[in-house]
Structures are given as structure tokens and as C-alpha cells.
Protein backbone atom coordinates (compact mmCIF):
# COMPACT_ATOMS: atom_id res chain seq x y z
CA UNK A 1 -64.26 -78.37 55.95
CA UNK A 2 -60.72 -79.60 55.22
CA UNK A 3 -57.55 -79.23 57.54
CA UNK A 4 -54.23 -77.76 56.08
CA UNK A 5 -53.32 -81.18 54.37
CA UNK A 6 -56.83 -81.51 52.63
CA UNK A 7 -58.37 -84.20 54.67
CA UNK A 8 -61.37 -83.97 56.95
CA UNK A 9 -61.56 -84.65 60.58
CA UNK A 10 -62.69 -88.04 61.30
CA UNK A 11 -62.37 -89.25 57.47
CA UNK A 12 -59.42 -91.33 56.70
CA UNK A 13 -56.21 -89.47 56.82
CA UNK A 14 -57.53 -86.79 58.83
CA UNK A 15 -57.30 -86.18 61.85
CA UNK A 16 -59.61 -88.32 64.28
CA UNK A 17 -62.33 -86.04 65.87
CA UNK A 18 -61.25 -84.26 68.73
CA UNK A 19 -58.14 -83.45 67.85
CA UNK A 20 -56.11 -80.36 69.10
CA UNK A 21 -55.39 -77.51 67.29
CA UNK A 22 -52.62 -75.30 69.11
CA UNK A 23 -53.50 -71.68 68.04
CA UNK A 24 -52.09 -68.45 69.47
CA UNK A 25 -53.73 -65.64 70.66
CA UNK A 26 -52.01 -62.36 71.71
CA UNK A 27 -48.76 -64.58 71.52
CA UNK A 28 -50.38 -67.02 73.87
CA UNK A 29 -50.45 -70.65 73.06
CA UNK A 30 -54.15 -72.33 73.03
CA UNK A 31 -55.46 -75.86 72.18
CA UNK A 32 -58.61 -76.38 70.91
CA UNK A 33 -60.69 -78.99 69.15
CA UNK A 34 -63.36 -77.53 66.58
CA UNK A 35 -62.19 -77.08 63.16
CA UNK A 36 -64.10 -74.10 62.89
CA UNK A 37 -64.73 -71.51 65.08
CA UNK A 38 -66.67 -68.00 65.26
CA UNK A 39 -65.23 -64.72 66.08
CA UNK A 40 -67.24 -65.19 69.21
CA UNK A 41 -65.77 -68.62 70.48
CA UNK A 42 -62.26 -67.73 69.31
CA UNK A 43 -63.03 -64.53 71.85
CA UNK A 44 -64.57 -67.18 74.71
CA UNK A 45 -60.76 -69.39 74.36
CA UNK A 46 -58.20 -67.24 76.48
CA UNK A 47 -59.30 -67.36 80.52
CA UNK A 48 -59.91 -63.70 80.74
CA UNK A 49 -62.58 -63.28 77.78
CA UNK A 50 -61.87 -60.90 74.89
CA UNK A 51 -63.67 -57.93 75.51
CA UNK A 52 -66.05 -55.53 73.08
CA UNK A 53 -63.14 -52.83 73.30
CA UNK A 54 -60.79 -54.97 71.45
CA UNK A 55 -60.90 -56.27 67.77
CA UNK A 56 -59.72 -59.70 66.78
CA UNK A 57 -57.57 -60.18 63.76
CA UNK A 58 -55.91 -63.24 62.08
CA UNK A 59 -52.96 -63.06 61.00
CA UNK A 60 -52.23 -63.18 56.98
CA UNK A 61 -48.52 -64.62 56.09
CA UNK A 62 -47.11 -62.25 53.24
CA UNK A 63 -51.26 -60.60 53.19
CA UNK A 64 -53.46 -57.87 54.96
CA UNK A 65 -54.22 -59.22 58.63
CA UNK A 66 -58.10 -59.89 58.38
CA UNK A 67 -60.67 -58.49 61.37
CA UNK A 68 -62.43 -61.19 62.53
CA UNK A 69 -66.11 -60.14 63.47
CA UNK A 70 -67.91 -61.91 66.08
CA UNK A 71 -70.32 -64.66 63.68
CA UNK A 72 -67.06 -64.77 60.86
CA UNK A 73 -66.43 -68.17 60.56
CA UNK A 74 -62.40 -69.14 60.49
CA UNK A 75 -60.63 -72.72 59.89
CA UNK A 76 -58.30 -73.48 62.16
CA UNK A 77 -55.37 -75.23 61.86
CA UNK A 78 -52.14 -75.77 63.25
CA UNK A 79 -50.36 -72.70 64.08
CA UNK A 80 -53.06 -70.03 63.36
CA UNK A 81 -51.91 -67.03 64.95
CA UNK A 82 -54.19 -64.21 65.83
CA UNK A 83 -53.81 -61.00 67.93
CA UNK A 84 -56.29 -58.17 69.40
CA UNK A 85 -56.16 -54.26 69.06
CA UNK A 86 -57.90 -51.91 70.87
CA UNK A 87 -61.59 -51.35 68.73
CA UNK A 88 -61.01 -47.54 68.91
CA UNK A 89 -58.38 -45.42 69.00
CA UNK A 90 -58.46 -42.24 70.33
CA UNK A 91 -55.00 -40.12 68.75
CA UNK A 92 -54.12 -37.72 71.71
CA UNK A 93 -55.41 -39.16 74.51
């Protein structure tokens, strides 16, 4: 897996293993160190768990936001933004 500049962790000109990534979640800045991460551990970062009545999305710059499902596999980077919703909406109530 490659970062945003095309290098791997670890590999010369990449960046040296364990290196932070600050992502945000809900607007809330995180650090974290894997490259990649499931739906699941990107739910697991904030203190106070994502719960199963919310959906995860990542945000798309100038594209559809995509839902993140608990074993989808993202690459993180720098600056990935991503934001939950409630997982059903109930119009009227």
C-alpha cells in the first residue's frame, strides 16, 4: 500500500513505520498509525466507540461520499476526513 506521495511506509522516502496519520472524524481531529484500516477500527478510534446506529462515510473531494462498511478496507492518509449519520432514518418521527 502506498501513501499519498507514492511511497511505502518504512521503504525509502516513505514514511518510517509508525508514523501518524491525523484523520478527522465527525470534525474531530485523530492520529493514528496503520496505513490501512477497517470500517471496524476506524469505528474503535474516537473514545466513545461508533455505534451500530450510525453509518461511517469518507468523504469524496468533488465525488459521492462512500459508506464505509465494517471489514471495507480504506488508506489513510493525511487529512482523510470522514463523518457518521444515523443508519436509519425514520421521516416523521
Amino acid at each position: 500500500m502506498s501513501n499519498a506521495e507514492g511511497t511505502k511506509p518504512g521503504h525509502p522516502g516513505g514514511p518510517p513505520p509508525g508514523h501518524e496519520y491525523h484523520i478527522q472524524i465527525d470534525r474531530v481531529h485523530y492520529k493514528v498509525t496503520d496505513e490501512t484500516m477497517t470500517g471496524l477500527q476506524l469505528r474503535q478510534v474516537p473514545p466513545a466507540q461508533i455505534g451500530p446506529d450510525r453509518d461511517l462515510f469518507e468523504v469524496v473531494p468533488g465525488g459521492t461520499d462512500r459508506k464505509i462498511g465494517d471489514a471495507d478496507v480504506v488508506e489513510i492518509r493525511d487529512g482523510k476526513r470522514f463523518f457518521t449519520a444515523p443508519a436509519q432514518i425514520n421521516p416523521g418521527k
